[in-house]
Protein backbone atom coordinates (compact mmCIF):
# COMPACT_ATOMS: atom_id res chain seq x y z
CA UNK A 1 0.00 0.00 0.00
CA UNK A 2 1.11 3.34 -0.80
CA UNK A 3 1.24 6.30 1.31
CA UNK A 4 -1.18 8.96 0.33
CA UNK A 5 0.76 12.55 0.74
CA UNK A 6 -0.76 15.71 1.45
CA UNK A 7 -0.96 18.59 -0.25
CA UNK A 8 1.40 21.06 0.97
CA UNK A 9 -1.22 24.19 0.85
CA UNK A 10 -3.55 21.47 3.13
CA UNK A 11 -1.14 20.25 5.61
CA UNK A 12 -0.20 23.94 6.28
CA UNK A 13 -4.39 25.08 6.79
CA UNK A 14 -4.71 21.92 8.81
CA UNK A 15 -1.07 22.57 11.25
CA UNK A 16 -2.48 26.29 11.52
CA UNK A 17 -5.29 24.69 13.12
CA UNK A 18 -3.29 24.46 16.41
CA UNK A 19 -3.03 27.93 18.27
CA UNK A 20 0.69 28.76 19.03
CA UNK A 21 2.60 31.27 20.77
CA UNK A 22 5.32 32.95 19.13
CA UNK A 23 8.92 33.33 19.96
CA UNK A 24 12.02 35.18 18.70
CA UNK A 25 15.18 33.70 18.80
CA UNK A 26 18.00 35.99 18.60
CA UNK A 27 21.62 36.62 19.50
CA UNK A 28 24.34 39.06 19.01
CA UNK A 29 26.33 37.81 16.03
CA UNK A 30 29.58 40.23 15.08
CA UNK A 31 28.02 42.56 17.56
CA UNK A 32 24.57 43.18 16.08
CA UNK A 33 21.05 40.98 16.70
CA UNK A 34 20.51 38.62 14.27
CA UNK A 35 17.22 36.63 14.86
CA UNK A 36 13.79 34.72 13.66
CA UNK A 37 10.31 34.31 14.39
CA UNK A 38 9.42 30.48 15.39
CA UNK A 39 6.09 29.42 16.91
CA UNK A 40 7.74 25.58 17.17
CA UNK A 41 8.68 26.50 20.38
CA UNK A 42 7.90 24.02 23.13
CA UNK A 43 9.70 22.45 26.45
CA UNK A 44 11.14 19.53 26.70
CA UNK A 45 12.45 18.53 30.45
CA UNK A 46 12.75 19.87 33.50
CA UNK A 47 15.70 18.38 34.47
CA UNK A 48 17.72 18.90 32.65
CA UNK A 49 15.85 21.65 31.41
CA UNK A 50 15.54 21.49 27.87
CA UNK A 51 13.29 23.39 25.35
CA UNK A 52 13.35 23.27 22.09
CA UNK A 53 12.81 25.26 18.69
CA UNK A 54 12.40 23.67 14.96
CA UNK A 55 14.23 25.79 12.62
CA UNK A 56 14.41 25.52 8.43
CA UNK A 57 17.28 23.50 6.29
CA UNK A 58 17.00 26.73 4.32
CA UNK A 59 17.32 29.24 6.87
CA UNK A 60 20.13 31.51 6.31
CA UNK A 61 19.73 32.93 9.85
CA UNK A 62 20.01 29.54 11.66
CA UNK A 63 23.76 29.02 10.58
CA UNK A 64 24.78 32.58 11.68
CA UNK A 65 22.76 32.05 15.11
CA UNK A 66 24.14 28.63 15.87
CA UNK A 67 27.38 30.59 15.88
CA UNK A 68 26.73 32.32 18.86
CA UNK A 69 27.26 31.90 22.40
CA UNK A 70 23.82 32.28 23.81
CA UNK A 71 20.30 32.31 22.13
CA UNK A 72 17.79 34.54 23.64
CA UNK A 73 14.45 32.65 23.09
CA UNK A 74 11.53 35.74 23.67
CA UNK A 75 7.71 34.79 23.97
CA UNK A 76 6.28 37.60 22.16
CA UNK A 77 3.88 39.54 23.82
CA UNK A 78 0.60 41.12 22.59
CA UNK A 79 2.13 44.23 21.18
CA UNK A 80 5.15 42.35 19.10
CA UNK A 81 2.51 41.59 16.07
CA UNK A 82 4.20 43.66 14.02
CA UNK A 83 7.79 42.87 15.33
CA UNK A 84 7.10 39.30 14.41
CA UNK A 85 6.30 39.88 10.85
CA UNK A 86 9.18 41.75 10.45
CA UNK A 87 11.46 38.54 11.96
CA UNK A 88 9.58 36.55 9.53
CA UNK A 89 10.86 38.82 7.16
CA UNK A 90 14.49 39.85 5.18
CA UNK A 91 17.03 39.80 7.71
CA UNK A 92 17.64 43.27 7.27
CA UNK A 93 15.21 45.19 8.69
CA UNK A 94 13.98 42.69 11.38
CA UNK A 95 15.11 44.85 14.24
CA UNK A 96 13.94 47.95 13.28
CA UNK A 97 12.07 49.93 16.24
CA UNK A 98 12.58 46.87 18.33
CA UNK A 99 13.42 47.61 22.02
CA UNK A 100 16.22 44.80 23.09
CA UNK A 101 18.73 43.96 25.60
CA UNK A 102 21.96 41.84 25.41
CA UNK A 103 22.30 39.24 28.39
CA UNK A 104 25.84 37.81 29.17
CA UNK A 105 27.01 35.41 26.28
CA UNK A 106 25.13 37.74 23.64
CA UNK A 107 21.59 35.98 23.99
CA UNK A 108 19.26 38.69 22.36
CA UNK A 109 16.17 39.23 24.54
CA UNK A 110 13.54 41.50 23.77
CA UNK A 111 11.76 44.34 25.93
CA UNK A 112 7.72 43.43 26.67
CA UNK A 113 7.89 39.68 26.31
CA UNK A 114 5.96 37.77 28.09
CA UNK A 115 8.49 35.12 29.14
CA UNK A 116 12.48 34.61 28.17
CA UNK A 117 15.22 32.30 28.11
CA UNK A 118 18.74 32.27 27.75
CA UNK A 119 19.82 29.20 26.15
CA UNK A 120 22.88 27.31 24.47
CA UNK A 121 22.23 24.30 21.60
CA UNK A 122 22.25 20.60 23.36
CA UNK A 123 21.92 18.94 19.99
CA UNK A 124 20.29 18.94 17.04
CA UNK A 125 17.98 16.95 15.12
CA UNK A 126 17.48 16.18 10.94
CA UNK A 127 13.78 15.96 10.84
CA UNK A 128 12.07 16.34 7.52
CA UNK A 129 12.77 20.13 5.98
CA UNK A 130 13.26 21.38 9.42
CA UNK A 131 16.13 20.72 12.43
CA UNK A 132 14.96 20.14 15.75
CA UNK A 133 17.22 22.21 18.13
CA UNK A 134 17.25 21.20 21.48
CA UNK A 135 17.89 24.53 23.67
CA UNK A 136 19.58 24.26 27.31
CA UNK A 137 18.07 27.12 29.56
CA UNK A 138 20.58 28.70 31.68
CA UNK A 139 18.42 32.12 32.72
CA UNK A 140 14.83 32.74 32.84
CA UNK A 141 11.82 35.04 33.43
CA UNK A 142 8.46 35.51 33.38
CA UNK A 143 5.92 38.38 33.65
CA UNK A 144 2.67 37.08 33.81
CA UNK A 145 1.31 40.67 33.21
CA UNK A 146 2.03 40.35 29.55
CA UNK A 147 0.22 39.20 27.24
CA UNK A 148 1.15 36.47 24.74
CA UNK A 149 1.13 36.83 21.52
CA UNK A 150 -1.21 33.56 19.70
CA UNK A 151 -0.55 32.69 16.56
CA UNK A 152 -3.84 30.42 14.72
CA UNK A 153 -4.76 29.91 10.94
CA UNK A 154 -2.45 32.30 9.94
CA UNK A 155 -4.29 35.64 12.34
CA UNK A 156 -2.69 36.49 15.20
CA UNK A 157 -4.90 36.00 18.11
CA UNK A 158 -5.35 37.05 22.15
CA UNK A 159 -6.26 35.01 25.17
CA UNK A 160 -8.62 37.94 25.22
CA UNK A 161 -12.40 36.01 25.10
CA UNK A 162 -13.52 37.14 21.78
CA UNK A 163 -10.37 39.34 20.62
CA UNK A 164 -8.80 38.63 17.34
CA UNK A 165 -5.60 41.14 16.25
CA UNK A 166 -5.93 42.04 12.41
CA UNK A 167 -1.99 40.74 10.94
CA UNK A 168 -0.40 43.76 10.44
């Protein structure tokens, strides 16, 4: 028997079925933040404590971030909408009008998040198109006062009952 595979445009309607957050990971890399949008984000363990991210064979920002010392992994508040478009986006604009700090080891982390991590790559992971990169967390925060930013069938969303945010 055969294995029936789905159309690409389908499988990606029916995996934006599932509500995500979204996350930035970044880093300082030659002294400026290089970084990308990835609503993969999930944890892993607790002990050790793991998370992990699922970034593209054809990324050309993975290879310069895997480079760096520490990855700042952000969970994008509310108010980063636009901010994540833009990290979606050409690497060359990505940080425009973004408010950021640098953490020791050059982990990227950016202002109004709702949570952060500062991480280092435990291993990766061939899977498919995409490597599964298996994050270390080494610092952490949250601020429950903010907002997450939901991404679901391709509209970002609020925890807000009946609020919906227009993609900018």
């Amino acid at each position: 028997m055969t294995a029936v595979v789905p159309d690409a445009g389908a499988l990606r309607a029916v995996y934006g079925a599932f509500p995500t957050g979204v996350t930035a990971v970044a880093a300082l890399v030659d002294g400026r933040p290089v970084g990308v949008a990835a609503s993969s984000f999930t944890s892993v363990s607790l002990a050790p404590p793991l998370v992990s991210v699922c970034m593209a064979r054809t990324s050309g920002t993975w290879p310069l971030l895997r480079r760096a010392g520490r990855l700042g992994v952000s969970v994008l508040g509310a108010q980063h909408a636009a901010l994540c478009r833009r990290l979606a986006g050409p690497a060359a604009g990505r940080f425009a009008d973004a408010a950021w700090r640098a953490a020791p080891g050059g982990a990227v982390l950016l202002d109004g998040a709702s949570a952060w991590f500062a991480c280092t790559v435990e291993q990766e992971v061939r899977a498919g198109d995409h490597d599964v990169v298996v994050l270390r967390v080494h610092d952490l925060h949250l601020d429950p006062a903010v907002d997450p930013l939901v991404f679901h069938a391709s509209t970002f969303r609020s925890l807000s009952p009946g609020a919906r945010r227009p993609a900018p």
